[in-house]
N, C-alpha and C. Protein backbone atom coordinates (compact mmCIF):
# COMPACT_ATOMS: atom_id res chain seq x y z
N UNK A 1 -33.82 -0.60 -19.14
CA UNK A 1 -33.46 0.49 -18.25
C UNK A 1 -33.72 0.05 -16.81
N UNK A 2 -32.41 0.62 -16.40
CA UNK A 2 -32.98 0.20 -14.29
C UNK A 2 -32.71 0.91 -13.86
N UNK A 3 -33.66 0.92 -12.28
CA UNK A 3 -33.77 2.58 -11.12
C UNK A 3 -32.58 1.73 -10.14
N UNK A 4 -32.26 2.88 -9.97
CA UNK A 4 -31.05 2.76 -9.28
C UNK A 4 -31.22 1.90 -8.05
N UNK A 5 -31.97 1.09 -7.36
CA UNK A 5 -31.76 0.12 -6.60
C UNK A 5 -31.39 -0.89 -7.64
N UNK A 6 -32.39 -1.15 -8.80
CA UNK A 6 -31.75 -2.46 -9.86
C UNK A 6 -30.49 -2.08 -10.36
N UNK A 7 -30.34 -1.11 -10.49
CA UNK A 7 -28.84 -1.25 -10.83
C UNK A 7 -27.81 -1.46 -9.70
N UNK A 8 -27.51 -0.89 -8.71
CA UNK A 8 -26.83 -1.34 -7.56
C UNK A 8 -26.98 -3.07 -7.13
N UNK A 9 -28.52 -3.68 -7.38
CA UNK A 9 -28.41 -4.86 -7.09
C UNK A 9 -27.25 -5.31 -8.05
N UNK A 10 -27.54 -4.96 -9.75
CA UNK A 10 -26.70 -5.69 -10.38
C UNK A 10 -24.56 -5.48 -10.85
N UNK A 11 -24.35 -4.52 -9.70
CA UNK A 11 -23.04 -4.13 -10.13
C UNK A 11 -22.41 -4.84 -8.96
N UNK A 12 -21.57 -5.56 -8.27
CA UNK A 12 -21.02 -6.33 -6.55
C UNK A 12 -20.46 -5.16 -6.70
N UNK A 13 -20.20 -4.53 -5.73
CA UNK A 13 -19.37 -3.45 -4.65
C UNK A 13 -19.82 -1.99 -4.89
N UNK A 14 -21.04 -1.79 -5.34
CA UNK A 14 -21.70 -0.59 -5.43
C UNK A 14 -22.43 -0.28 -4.84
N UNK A 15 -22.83 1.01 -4.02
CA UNK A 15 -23.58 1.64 -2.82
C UNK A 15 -24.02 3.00 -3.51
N UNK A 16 -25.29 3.14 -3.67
CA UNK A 16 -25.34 4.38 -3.18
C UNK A 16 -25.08 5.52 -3.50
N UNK A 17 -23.90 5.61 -2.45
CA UNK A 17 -23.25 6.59 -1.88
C UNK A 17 -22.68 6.49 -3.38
N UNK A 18 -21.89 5.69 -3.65
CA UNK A 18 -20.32 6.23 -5.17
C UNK A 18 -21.02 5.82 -6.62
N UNK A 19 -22.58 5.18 -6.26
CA UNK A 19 -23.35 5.71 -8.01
C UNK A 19 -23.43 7.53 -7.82
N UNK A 20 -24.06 8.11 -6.53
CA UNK A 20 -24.26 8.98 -7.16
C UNK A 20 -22.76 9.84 -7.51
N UNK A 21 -21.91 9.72 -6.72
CA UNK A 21 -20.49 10.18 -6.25
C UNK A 21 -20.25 10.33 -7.96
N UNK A 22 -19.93 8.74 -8.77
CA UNK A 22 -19.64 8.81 -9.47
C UNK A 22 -20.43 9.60 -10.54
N UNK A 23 -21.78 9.52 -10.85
CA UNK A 23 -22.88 10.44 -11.72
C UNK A 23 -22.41 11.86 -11.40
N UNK A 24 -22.01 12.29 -10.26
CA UNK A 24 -21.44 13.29 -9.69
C UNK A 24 -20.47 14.08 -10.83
N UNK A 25 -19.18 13.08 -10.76
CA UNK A 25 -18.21 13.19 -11.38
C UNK A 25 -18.10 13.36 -13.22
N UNK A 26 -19.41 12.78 -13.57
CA UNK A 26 -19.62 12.78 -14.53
C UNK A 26 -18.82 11.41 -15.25
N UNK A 27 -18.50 9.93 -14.62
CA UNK A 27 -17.64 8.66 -14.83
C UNK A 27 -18.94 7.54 -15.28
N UNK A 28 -20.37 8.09 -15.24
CA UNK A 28 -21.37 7.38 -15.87
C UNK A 28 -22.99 8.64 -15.96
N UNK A 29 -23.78 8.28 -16.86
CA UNK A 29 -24.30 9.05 -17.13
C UNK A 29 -25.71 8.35 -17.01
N UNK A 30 -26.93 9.07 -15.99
CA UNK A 30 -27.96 8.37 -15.83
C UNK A 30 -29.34 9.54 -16.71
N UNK A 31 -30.69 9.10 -16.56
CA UNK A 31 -31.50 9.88 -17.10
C UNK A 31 -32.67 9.85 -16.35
N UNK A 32 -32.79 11.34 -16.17
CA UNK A 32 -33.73 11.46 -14.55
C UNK A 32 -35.30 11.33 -15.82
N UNK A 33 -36.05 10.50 -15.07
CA UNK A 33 -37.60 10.01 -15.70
C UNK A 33 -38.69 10.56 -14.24
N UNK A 34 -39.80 10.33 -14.43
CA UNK A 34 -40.72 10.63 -13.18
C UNK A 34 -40.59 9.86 -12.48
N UNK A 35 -39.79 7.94 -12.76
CA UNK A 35 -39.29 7.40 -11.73
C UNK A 35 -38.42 7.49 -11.25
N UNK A 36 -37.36 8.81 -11.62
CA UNK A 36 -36.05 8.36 -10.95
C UNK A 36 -35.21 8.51 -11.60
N UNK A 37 -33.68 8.30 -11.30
CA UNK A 37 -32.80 8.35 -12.38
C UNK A 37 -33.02 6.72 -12.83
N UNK A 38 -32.70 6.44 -13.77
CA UNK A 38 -32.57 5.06 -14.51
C UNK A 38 -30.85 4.97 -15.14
N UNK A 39 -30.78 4.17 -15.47
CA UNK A 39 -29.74 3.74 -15.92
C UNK A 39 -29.30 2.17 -16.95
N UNK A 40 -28.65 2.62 -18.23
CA UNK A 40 -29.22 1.11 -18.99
C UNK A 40 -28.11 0.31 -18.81
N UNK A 41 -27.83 -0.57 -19.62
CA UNK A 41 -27.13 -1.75 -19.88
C UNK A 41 -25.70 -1.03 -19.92
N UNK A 42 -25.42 -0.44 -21.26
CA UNK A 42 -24.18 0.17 -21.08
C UNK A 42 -23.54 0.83 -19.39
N UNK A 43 -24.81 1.39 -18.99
CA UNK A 43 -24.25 2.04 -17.38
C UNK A 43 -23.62 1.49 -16.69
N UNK A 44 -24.33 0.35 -16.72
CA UNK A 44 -24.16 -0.87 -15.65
C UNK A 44 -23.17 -1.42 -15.78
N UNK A 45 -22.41 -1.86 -17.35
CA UNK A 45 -21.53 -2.77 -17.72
C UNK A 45 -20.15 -1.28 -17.26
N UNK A 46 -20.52 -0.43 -17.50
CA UNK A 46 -19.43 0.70 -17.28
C UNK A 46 -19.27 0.67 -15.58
N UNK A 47 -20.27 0.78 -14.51
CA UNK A 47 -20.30 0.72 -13.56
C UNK A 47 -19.43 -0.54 -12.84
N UNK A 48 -19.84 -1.57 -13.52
CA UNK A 48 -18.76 -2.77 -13.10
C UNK A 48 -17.32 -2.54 -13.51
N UNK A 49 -16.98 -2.31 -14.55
CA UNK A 49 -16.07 -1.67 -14.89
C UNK A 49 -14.89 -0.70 -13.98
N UNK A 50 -16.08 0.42 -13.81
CA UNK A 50 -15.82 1.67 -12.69
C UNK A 50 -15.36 0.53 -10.79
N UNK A 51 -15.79 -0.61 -10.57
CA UNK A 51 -15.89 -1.30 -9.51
C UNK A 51 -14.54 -1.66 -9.53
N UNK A 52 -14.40 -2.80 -10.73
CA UNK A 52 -13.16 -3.46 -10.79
C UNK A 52 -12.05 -2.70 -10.99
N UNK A 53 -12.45 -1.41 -11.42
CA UNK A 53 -10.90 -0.77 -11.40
C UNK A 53 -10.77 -0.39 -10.06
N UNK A 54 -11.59 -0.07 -9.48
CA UNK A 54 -10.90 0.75 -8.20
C UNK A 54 -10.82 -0.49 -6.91
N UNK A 55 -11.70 -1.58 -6.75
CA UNK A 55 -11.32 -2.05 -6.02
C UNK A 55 -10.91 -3.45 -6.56
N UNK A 56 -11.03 -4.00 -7.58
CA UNK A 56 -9.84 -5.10 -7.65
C UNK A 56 -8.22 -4.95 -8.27
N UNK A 57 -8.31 -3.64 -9.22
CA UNK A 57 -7.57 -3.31 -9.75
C UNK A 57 -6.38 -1.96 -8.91
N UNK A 58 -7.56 -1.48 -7.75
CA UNK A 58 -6.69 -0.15 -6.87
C UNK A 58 -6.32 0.86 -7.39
N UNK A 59 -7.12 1.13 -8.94
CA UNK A 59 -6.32 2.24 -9.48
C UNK A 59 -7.07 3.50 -8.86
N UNK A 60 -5.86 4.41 -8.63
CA UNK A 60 -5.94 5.61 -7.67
C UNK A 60 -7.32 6.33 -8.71
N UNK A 61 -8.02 7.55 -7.78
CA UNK A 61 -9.52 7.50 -7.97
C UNK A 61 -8.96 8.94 -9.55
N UNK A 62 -7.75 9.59 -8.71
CA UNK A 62 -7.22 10.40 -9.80
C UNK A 62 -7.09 10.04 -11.35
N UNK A 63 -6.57 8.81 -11.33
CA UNK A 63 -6.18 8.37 -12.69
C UNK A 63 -7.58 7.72 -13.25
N UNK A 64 -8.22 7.81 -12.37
CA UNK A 64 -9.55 7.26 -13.36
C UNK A 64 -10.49 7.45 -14.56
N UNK A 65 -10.65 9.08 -13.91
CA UNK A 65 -10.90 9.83 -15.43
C UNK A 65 -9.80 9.63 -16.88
N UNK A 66 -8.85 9.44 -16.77
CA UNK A 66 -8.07 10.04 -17.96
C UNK A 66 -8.16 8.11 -18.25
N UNK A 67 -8.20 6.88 -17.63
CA UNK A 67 -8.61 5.51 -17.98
C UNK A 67 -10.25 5.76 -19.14
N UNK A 68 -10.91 6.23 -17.84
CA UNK A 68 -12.42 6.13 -19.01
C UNK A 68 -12.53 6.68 -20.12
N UNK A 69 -11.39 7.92 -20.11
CA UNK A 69 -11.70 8.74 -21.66
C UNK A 69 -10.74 7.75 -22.38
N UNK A 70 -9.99 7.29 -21.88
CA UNK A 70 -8.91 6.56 -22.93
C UNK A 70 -9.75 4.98 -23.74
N UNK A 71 -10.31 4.46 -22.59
CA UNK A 71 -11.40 3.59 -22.85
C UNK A 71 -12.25 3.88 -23.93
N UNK A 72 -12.86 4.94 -23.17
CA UNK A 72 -14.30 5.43 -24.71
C UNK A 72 -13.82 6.02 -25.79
N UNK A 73 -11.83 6.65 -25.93
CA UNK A 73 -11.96 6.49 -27.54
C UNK A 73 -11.35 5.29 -28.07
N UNK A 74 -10.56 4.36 -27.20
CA UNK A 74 -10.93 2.98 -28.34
C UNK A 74 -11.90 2.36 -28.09
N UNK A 75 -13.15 2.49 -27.74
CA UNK A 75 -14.52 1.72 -28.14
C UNK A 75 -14.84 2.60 -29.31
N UNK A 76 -14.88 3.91 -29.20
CA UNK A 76 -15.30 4.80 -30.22
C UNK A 76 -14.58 4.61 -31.56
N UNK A 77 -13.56 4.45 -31.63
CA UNK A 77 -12.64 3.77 -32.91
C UNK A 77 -12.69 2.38 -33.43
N UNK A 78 -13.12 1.48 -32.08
CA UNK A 78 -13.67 -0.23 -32.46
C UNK A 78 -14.93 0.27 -33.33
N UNK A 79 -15.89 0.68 -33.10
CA UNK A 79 -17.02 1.04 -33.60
C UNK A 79 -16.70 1.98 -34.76
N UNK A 80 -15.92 2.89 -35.01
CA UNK A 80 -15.73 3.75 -36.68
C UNK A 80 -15.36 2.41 -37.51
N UNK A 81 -14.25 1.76 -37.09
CA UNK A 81 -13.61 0.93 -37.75
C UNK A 81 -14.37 -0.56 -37.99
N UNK A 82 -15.84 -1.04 -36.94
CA UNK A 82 -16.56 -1.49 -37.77
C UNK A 82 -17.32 -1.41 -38.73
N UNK A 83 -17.72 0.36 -39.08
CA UNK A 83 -18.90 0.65 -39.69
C UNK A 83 -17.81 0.67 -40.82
N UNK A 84 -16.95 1.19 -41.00
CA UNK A 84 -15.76 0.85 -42.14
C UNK A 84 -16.06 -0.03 -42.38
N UNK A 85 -15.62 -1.71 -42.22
CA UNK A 85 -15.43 -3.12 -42.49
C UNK A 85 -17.14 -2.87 -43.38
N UNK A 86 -18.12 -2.19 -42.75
CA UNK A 86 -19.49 -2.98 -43.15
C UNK A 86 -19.36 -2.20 -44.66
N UNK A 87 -19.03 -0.71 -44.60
CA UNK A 87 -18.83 -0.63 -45.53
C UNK A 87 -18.33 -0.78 -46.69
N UNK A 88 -17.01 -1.40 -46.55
CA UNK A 88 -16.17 -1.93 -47.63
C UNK A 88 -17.05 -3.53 -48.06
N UNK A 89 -17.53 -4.28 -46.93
CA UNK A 89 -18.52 -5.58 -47.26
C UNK A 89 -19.28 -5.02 -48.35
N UNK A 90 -20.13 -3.84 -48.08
CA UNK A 90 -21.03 -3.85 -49.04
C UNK A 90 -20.44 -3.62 -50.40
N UNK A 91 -19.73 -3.22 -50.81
CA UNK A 91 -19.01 -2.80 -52.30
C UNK A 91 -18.95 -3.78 -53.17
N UNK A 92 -18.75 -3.91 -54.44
CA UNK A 92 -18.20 -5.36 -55.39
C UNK A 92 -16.97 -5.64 -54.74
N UNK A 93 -17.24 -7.23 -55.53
CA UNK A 93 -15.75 -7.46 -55.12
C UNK A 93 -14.43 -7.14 -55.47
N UNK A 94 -14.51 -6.77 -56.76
CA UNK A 94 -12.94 -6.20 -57.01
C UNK A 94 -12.82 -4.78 -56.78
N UNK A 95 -13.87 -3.63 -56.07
CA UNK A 95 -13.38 -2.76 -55.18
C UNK A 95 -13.09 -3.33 -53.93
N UNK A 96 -13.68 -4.18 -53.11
CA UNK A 96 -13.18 -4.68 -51.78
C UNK A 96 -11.81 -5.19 -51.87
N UNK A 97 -11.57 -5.97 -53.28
CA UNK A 97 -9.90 -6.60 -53.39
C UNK A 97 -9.09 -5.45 -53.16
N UNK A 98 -9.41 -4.34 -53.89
CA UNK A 98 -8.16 -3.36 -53.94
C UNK A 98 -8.67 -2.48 -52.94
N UNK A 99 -9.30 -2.37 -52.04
CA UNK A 99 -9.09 -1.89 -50.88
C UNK A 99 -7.88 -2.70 -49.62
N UNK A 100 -8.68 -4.06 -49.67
CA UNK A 100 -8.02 -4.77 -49.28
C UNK A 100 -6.28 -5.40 -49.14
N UNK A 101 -6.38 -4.84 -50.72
CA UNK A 101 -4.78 -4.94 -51.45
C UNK A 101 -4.03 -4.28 -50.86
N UNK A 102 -4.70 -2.22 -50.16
CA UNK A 102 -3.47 -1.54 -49.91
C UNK A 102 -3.83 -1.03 -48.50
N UNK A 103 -4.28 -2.36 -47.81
CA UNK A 103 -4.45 -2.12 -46.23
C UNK A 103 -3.26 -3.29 -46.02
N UNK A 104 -3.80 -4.60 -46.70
CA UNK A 104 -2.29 -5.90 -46.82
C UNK A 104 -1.44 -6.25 -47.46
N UNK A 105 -0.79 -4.99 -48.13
CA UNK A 105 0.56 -4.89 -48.80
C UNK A 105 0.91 -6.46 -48.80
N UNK A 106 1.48 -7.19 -50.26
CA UNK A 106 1.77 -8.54 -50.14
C UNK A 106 3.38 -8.00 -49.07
N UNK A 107 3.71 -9.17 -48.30
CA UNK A 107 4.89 -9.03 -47.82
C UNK A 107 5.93 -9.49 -48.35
């Protein structure tokens, strides 16, 4: 977890001013402690994220929201669809075959 100077050190083109702007907006989510707001790994990697879109990428500040929700449901579906895979791993093998069978139809 980092207080918001460590995190600003670690994002290039972040101030300040558009962590809180953005916490504002509700485009990253911090957790107020007796030190402070903090902010973890995921924040940060989202925060760079939040950087490169708007200033290497220029996408208008409007379209940003409807990018991050679109973002977090395919991470949210990368992640259903691994806990799937773990689960079909764990099974015997000739339930994993015929799972397998009618996800890869022979062609």
């Amino acid at each position: 977890m980092f207080s918001e100077t460590e995190t600003i050190s670690r994002v290039p083109g972040l101030s300040p001013q558009r962590l809180q702007a953005w916490v504002a907006r509700g485009w990253v989510m911090s957790v107020i402690t007796e030190r402070g707001q903090i902010f973890g790994e995921i924040d940060v990697a989202r925060l760079r994220l939040i950087c490169t879109l708007r200033d290497e990428m220029q996408v208008d500040r409007d379209l940003l929201p409807t990018m991050l929700k679109l973002l977090d449901q395919i991470y949210g579906l990368r992640r259903e669809l691994r806990a799937t895979w773990q689960a079909v791993a764990a099974e015997p093998e000739d339930i994993r075959n015929r799972i397998l069978a009618r996800i890869e139809p022979s062609k």
